[in-house]
PDB file of N, CA and C in Angstrom:
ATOM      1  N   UNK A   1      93.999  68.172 108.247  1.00  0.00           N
ATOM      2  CA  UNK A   1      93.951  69.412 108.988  1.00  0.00           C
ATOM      3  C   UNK A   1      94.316  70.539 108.023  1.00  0.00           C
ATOM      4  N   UNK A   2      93.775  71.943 108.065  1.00  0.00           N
ATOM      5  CA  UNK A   2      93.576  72.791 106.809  1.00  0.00           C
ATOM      6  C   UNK A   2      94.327  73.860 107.336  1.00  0.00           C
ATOM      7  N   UNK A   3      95.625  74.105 106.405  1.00  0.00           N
ATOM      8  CA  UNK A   3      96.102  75.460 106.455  1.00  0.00           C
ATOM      9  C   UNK A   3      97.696  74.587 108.065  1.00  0.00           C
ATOM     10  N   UNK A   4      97.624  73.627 108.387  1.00  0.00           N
ATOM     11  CA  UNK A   4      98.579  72.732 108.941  1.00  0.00           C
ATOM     12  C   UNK A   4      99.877  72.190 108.650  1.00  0.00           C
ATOM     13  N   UNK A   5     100.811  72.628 109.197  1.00  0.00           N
ATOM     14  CA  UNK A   5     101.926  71.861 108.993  1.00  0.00           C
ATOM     15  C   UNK A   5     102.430  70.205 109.525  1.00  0.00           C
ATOM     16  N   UNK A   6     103.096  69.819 108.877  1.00  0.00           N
ATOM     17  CA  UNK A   6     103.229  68.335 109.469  1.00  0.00           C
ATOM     18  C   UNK A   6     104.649  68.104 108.946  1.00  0.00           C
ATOM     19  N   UNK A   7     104.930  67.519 110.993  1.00  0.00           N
ATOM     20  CA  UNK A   7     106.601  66.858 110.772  1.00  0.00           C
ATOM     21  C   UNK A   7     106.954  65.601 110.076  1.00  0.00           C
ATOM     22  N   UNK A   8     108.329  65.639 108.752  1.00  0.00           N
ATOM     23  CA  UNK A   8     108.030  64.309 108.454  1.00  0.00           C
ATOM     24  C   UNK A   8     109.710  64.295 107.788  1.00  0.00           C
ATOM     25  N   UNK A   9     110.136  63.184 108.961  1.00  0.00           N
ATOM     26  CA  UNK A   9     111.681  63.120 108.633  1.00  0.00           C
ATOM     27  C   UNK A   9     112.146  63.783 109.080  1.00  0.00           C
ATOM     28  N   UNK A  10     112.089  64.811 110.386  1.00  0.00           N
ATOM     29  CA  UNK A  10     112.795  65.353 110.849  1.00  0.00           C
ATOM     30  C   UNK A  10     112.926  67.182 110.055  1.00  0.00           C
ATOM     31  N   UNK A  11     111.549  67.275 108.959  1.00  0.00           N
ATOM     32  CA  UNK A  11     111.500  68.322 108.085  1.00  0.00           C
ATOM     33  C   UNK A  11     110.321  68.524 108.438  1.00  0.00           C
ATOM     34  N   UNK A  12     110.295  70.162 107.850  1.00  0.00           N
ATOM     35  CA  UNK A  12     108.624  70.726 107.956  1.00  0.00           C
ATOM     36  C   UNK A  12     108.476  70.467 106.733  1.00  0.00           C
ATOM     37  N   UNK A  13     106.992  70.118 106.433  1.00  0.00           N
ATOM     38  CA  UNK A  13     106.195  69.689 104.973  1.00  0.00           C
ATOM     39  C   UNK A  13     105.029  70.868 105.572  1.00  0.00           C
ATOM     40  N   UNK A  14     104.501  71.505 104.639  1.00  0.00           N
ATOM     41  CA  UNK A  14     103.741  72.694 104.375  1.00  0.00           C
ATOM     42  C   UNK A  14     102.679  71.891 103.445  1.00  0.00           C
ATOM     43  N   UNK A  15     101.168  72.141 104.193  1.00  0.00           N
ATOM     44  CA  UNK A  15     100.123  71.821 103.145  1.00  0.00           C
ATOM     45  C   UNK A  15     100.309  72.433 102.290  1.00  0.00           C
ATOM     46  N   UNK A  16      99.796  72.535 100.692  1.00  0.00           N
ATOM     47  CA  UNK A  16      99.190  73.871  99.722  1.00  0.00           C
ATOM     48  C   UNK A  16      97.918  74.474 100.052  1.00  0.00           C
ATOM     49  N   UNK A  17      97.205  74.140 100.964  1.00  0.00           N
ATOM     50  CA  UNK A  17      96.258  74.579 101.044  1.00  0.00           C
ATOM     51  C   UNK A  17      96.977  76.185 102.306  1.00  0.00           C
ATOM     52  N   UNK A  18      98.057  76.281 102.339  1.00  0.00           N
ATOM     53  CA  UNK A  18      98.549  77.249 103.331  1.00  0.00           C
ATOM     54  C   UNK A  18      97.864  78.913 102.971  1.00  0.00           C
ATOM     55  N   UNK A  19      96.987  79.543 103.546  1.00  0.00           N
ATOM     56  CA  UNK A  19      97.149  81.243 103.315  1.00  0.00           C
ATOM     57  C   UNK A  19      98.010  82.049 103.624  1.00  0.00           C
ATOM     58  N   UNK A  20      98.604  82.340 104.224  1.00  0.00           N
ATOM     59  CA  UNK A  20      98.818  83.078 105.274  1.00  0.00           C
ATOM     60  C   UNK A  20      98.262  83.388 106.617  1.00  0.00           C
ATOM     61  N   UNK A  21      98.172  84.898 107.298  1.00  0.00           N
ATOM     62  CA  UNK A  21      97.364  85.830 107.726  1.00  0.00           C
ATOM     63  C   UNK A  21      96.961  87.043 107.326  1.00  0.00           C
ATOM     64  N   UNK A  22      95.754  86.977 106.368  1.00  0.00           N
ATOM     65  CA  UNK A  22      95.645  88.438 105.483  1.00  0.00           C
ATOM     66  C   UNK A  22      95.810  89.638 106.882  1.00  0.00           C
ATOM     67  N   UNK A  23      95.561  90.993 105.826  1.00  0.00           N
ATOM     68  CA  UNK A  23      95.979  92.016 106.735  1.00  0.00           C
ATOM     69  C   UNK A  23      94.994  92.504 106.872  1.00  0.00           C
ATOM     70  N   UNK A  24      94.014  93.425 107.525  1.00  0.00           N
ATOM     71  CA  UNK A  24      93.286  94.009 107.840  1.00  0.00           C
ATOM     72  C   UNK A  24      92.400  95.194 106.690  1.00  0.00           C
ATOM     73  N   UNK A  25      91.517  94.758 105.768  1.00  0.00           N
ATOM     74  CA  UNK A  25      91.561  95.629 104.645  1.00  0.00           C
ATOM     75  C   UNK A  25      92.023  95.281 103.591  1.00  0.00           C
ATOM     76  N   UNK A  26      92.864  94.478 103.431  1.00  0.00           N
ATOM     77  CA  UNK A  26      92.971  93.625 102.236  1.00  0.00           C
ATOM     78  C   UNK A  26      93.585  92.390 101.875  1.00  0.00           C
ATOM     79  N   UNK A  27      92.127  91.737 102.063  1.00  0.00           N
ATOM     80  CA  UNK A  27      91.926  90.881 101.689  1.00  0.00           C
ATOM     81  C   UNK A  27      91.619  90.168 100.141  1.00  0.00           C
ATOM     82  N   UNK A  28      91.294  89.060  99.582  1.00  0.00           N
ATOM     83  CA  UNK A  28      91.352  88.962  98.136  1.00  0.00           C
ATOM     84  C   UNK A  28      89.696  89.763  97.945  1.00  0.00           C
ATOM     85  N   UNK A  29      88.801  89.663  98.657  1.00  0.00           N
ATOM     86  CA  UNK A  29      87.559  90.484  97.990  1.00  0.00           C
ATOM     87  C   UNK A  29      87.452  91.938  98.191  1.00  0.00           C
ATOM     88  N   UNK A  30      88.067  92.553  99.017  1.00  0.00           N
ATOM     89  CA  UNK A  30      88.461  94.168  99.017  1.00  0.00           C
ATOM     90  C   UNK A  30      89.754  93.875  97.964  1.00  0.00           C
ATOM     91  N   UNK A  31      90.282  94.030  97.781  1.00  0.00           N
ATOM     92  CA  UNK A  31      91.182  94.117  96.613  1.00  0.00           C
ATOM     93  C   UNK A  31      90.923  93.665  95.410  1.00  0.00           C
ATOM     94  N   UNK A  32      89.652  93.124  95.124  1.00  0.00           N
ATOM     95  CA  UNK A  32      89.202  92.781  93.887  1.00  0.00           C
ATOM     96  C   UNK A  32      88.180  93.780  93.587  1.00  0.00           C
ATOM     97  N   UNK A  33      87.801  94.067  94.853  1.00  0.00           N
ATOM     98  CA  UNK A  33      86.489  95.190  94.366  1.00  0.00           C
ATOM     99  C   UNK A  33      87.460  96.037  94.507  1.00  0.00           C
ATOM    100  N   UNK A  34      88.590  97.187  94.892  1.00  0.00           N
ATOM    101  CA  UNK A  34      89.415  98.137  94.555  1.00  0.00           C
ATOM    102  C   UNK A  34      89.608  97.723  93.134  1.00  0.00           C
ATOM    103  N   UNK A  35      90.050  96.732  92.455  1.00  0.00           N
ATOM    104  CA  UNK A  35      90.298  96.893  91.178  1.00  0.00           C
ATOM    105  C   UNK A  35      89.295  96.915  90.191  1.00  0.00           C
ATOM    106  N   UNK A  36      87.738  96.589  90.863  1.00  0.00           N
ATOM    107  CA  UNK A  36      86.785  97.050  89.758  1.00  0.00           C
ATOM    108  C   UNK A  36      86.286  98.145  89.771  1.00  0.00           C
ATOM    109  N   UNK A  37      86.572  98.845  91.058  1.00  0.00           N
ATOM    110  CA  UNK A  37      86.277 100.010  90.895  1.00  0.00           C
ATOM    111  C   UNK A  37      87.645 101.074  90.429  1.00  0.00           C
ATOM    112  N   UNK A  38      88.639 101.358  90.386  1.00  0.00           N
ATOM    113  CA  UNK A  38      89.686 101.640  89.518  1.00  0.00           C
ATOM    114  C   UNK A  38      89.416 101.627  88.270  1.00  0.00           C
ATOM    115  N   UNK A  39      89.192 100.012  87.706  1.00  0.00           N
ATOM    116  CA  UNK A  39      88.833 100.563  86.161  1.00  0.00           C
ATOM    117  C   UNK A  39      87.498 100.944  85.821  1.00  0.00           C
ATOM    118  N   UNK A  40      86.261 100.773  87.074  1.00  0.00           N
ATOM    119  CA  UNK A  40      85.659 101.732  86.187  1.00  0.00           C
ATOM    120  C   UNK A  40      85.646 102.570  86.157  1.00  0.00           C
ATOM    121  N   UNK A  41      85.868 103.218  87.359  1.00  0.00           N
ATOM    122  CA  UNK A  41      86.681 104.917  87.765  1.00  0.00           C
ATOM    123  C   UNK A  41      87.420 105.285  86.239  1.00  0.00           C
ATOM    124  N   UNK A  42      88.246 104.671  85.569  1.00  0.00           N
ATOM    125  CA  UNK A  42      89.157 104.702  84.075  1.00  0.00           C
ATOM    126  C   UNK A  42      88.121 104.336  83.278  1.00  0.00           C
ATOM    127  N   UNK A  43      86.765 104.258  83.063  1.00  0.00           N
ATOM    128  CA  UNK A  43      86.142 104.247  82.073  1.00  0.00           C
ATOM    129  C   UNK A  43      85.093 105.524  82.039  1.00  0.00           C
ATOM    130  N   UNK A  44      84.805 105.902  84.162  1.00  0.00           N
ATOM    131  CA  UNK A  44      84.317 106.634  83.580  1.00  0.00           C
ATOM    132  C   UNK A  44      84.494 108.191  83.460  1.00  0.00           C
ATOM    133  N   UNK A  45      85.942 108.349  84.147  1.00  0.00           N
ATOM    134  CA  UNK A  45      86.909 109.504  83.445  1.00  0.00           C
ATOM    135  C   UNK A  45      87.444 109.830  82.068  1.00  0.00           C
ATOM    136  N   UNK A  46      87.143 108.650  81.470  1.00  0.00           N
ATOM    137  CA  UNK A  46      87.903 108.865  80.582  1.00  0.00           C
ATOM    138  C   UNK A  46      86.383 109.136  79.549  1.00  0.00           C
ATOM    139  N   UNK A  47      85.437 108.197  79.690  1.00  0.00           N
ATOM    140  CA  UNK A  47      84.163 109.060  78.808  1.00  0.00           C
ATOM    141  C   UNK A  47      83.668 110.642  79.459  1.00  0.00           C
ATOM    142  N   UNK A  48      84.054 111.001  80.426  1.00  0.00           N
ATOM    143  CA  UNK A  48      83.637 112.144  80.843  1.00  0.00           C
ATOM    144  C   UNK A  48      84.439 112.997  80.216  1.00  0.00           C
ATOM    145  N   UNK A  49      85.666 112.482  79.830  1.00  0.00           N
ATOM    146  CA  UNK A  49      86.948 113.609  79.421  1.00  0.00           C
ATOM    147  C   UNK A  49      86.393 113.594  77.783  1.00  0.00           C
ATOM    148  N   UNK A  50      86.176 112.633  76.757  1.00  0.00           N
ATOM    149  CA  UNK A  50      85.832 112.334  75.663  1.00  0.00           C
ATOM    150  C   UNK A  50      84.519 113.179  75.749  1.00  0.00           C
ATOM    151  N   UNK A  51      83.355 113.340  76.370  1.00  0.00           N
ATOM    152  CA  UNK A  51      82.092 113.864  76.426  1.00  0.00           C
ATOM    153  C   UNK A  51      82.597 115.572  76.413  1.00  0.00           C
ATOM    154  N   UNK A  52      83.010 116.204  77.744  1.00  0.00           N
ATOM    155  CA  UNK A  52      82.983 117.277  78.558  1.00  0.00           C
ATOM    156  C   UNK A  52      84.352 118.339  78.166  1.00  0.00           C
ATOM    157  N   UNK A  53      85.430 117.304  77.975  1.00  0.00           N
ATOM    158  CA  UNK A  53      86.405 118.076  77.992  1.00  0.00           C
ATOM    159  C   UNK A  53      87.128 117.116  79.218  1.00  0.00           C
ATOM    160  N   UNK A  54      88.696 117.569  79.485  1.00  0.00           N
ATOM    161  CA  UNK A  54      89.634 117.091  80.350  1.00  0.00           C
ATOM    162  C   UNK A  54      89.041 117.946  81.645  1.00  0.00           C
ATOM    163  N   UNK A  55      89.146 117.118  82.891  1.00  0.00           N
ATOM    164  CA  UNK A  55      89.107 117.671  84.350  1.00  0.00           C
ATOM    165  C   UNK A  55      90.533 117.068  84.821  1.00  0.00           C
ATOM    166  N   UNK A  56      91.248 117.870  84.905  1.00  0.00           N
ATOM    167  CA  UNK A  56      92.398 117.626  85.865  1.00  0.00           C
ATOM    168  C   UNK A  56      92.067 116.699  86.992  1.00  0.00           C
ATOM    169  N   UNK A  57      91.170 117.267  88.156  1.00  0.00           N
ATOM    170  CA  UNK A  57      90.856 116.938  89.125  1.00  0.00           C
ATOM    171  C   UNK A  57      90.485 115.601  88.790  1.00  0.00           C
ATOM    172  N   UNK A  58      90.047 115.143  88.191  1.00  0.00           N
ATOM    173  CA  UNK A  58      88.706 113.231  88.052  1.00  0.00           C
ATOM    174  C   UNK A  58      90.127 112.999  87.820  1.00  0.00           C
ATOM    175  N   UNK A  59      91.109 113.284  86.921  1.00  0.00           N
ATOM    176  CA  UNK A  59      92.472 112.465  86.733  1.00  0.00           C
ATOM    177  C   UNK A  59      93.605 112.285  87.891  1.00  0.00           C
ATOM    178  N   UNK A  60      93.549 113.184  88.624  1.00  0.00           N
ATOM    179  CA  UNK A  60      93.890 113.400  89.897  1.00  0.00           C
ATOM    180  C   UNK A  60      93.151 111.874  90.905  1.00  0.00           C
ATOM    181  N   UNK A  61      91.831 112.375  90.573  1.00  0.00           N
ATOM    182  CA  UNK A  61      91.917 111.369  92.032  1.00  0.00           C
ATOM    183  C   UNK A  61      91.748 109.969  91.356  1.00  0.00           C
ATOM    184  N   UNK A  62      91.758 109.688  89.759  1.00  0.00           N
ATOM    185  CA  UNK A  62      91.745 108.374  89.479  1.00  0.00           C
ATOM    186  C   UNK A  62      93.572 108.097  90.145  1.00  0.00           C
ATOM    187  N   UNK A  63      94.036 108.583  89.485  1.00  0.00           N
ATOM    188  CA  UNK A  63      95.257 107.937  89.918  1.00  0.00           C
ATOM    189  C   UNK A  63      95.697 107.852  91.260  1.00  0.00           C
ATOM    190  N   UNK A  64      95.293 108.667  92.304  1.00  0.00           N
ATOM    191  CA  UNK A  64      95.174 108.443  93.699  1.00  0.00           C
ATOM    192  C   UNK A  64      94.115 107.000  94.008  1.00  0.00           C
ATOM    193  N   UNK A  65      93.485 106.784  93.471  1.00  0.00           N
ATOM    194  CA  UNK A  65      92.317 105.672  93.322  1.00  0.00           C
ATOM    195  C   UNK A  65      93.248 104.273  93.031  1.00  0.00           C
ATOM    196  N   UNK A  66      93.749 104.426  91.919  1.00  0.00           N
ATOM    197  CA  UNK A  66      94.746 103.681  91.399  1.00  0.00           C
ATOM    198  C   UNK A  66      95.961 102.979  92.501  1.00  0.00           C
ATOM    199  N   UNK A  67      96.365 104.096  92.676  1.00  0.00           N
ATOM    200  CA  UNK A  67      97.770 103.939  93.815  1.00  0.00           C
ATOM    201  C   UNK A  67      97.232 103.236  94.937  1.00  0.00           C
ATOM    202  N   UNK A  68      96.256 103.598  95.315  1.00  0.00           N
ATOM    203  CA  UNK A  68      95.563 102.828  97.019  1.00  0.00           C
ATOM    204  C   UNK A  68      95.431 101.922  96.339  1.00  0.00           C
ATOM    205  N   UNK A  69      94.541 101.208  95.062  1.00  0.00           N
ATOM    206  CA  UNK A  69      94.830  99.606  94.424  1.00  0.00           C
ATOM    207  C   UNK A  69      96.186  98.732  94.809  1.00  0.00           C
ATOM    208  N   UNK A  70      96.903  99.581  93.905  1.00  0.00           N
ATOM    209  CA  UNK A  70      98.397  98.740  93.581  1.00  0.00           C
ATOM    210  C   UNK A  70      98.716  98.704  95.079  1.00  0.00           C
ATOM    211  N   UNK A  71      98.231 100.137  96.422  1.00  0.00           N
ATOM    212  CA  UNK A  71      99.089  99.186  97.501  1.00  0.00           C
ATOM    213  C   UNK A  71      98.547  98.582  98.187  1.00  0.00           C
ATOM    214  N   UNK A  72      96.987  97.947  98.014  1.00  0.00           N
ATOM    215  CA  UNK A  72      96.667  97.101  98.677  1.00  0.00           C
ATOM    216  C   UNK A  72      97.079  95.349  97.926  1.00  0.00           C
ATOM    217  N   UNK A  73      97.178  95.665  96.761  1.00  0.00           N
ATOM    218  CA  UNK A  73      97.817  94.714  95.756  1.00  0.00           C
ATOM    219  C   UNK A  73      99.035  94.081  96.721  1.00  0.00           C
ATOM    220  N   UNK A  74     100.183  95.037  96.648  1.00  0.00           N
ATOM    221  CA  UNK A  74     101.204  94.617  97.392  1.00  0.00           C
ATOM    222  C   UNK A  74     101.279  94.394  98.214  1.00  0.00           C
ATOM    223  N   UNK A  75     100.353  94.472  99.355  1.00  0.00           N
ATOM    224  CA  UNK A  75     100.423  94.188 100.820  1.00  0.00           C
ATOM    225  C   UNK A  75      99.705  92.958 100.764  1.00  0.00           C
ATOM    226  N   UNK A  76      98.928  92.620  99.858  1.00  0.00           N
ATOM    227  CA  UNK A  76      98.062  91.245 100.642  1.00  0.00           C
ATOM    228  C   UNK A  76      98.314  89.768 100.292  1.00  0.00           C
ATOM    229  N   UNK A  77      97.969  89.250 101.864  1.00  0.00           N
ATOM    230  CA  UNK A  77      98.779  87.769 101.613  1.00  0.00           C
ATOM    231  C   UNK A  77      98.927  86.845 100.375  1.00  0.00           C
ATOM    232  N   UNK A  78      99.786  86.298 100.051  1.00  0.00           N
ATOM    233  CA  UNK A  78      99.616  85.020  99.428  1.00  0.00           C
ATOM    234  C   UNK A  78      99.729  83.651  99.723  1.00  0.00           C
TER     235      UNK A  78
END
């Protein structure tokens, strides 16, 4: 039985196959695509800044980009 606990000896034994209950939004494939899009968001601010000159703003919202990563990072099950 998958993701099941089983009594044994009077103890709980925990499959490894255990998830959790992810949260709504992040899950391991939204949080993997947040992190490919983050760095390419950081590749392609940072050739725009190397090309154009610095935009405050693209650095602005990479790191707002960034931050919604790291907290879907931290919120989702293991």
């Amino acid at each position: 039985m998958q993701g099941a606990s089983r009594r044994i000896g009077g103890t709980m034994e925990g499959t490894d196959d255990e998830k959790g209950v992810a949260m709504p939004g992040s899950t391991d494939s939204s949080t993997k695509t947040m992190g490919v899009l983050t760095v390419g968001g950081l590749v392609v601010v940072t050739a725009y800044t190397a090309v154009l000159g610095s935009n405050g703003w693209l650095w602005f919202g990479w790191v707002v980009l960034g931050l919604i990563t790291l907290g879907m990072v931290a919120t989702r099950s293991t």
